[in-house]
Protein backbone atom coordinates (compact mmCIF):
# COMPACT_ATOMS: atom_id res chain seq x y z
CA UNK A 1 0.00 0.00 0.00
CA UNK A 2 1.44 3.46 -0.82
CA UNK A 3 1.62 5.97 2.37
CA UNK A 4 -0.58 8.82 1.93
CA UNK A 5 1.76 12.09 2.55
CA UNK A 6 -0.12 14.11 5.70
CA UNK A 7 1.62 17.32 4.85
CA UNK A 8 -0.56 19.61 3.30
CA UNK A 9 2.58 22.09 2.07
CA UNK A 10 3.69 19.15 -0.07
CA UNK A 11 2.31 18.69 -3.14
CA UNK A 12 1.03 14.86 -4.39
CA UNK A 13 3.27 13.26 -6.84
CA UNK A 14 2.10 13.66 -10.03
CA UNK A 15 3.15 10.58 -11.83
CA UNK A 16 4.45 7.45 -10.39
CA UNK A 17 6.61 5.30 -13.18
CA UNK A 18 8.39 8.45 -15.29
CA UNK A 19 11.46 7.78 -17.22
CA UNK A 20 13.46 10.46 -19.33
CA UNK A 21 15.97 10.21 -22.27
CA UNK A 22 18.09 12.95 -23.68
CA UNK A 23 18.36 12.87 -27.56
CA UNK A 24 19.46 14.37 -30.82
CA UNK A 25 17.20 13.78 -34.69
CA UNK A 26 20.78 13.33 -36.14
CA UNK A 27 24.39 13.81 -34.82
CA UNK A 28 28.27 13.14 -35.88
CA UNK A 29 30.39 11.21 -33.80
CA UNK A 30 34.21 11.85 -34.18
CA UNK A 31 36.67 9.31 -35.20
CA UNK A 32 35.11 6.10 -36.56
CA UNK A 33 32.21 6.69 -35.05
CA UNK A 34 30.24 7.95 -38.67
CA UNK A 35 26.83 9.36 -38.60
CA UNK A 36 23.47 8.74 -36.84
CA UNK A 37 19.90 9.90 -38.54
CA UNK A 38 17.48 7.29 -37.45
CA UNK A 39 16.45 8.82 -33.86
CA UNK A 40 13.02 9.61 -34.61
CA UNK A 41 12.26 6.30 -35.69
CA UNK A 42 14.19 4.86 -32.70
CA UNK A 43 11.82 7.34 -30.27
CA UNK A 44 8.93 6.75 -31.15
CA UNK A 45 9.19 2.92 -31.17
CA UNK A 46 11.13 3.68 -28.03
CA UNK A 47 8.04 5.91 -26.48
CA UNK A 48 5.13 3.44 -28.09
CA UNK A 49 7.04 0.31 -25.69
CA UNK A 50 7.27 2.35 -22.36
CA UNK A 51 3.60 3.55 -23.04
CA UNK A 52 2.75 -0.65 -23.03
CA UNK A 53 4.18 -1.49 -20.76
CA UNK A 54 2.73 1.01 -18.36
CA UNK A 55 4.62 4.36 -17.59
CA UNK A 56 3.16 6.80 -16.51
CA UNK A 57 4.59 10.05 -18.29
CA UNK A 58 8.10 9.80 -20.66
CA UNK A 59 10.47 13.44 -20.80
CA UNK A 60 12.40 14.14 -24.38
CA UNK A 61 15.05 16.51 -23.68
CA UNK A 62 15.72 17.27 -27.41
CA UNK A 63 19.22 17.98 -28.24
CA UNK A 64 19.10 18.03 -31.78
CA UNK A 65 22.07 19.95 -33.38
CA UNK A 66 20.71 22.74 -35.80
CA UNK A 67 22.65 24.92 -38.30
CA UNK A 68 21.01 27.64 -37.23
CA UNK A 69 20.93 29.54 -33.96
CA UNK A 70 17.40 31.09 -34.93
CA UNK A 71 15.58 28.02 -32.87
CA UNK A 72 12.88 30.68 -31.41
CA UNK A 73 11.35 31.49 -34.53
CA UNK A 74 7.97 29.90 -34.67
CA UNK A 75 8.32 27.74 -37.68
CA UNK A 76 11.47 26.48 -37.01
CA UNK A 77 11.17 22.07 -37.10
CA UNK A 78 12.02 20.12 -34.27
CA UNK A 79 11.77 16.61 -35.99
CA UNK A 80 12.01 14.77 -32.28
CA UNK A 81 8.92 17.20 -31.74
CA UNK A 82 6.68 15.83 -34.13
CA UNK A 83 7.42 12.53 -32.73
CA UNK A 84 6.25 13.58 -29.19
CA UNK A 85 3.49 15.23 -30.86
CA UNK A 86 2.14 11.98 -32.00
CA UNK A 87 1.20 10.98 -28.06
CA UNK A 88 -0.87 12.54 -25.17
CA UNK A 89 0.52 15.38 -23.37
CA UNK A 90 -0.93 13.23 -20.36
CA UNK A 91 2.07 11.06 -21.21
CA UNK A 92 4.96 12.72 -22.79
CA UNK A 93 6.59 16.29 -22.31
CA UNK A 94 8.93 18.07 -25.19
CA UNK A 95 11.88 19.55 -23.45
CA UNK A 96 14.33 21.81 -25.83
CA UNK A 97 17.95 21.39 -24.51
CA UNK A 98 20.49 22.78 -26.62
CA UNK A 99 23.26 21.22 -24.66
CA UNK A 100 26.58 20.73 -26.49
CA UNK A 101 27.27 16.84 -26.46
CA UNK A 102 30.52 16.43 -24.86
CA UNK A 103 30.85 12.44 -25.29
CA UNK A 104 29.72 10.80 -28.48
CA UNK A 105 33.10 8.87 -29.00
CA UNK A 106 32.21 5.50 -30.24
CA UNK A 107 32.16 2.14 -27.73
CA UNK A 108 35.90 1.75 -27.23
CA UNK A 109 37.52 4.49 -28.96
CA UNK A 110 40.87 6.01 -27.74
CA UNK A 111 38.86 8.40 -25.51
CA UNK A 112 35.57 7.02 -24.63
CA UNK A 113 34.95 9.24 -21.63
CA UNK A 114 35.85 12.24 -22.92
């Protein structure tokens, strides 16, 4: 049974089986690494299995490299965005994060922690 919380200055958890993933439409990796274009396929197959199997709500922090830094205006296209457009809000949330990638060195490559 879950414990009910008894503070009222504490608000009730929202969601109760949340996961999160941090991803990029396409990126480079350095040395032998080559290419990688096939995230939005990969999400959404990715977000249709956790939605089976019973989470409650999925976060897609987007960090999808783009050749321009105009990412405001309102018709720029945020291809991991239509993805997460194709569920309930209910169950997934769109997160922009234009973090540089620091570590996309392919598995066991002279610097893999870099």
């Amino acid at each position: 049974s879950v414990e009910k919380n008894c503070d009222p200055t504490i608000a009730p958890k929202q969601h109760r089986l949340v996961a999160c993933t941090w991803s990029a439409a396409t990126y480079n990796r350095r040395g032998k690494g080559g290419s990688v274009a096939d995230t939005p396929a990969r999400l959404k197959e990715w977000l249709a299995f956790h939605q089976m199997v019973g989470y409650d709500h999925i976060y897609v922090y987007d960090n999808t490299q783009l050749e321009t830094n105009d990412t405001d205006e309102p018709n720029h296209h945020f291809p991991l965005r239509d993805i997460t457009n194709l569920f309930s809000n209910d169950f997934v949330t769109w997160i922009r994060w234009p973090a540089r990638v620091c570590n996309n060195n392919f598995i066991g490559g002279r610097w893999p922690g870099e």
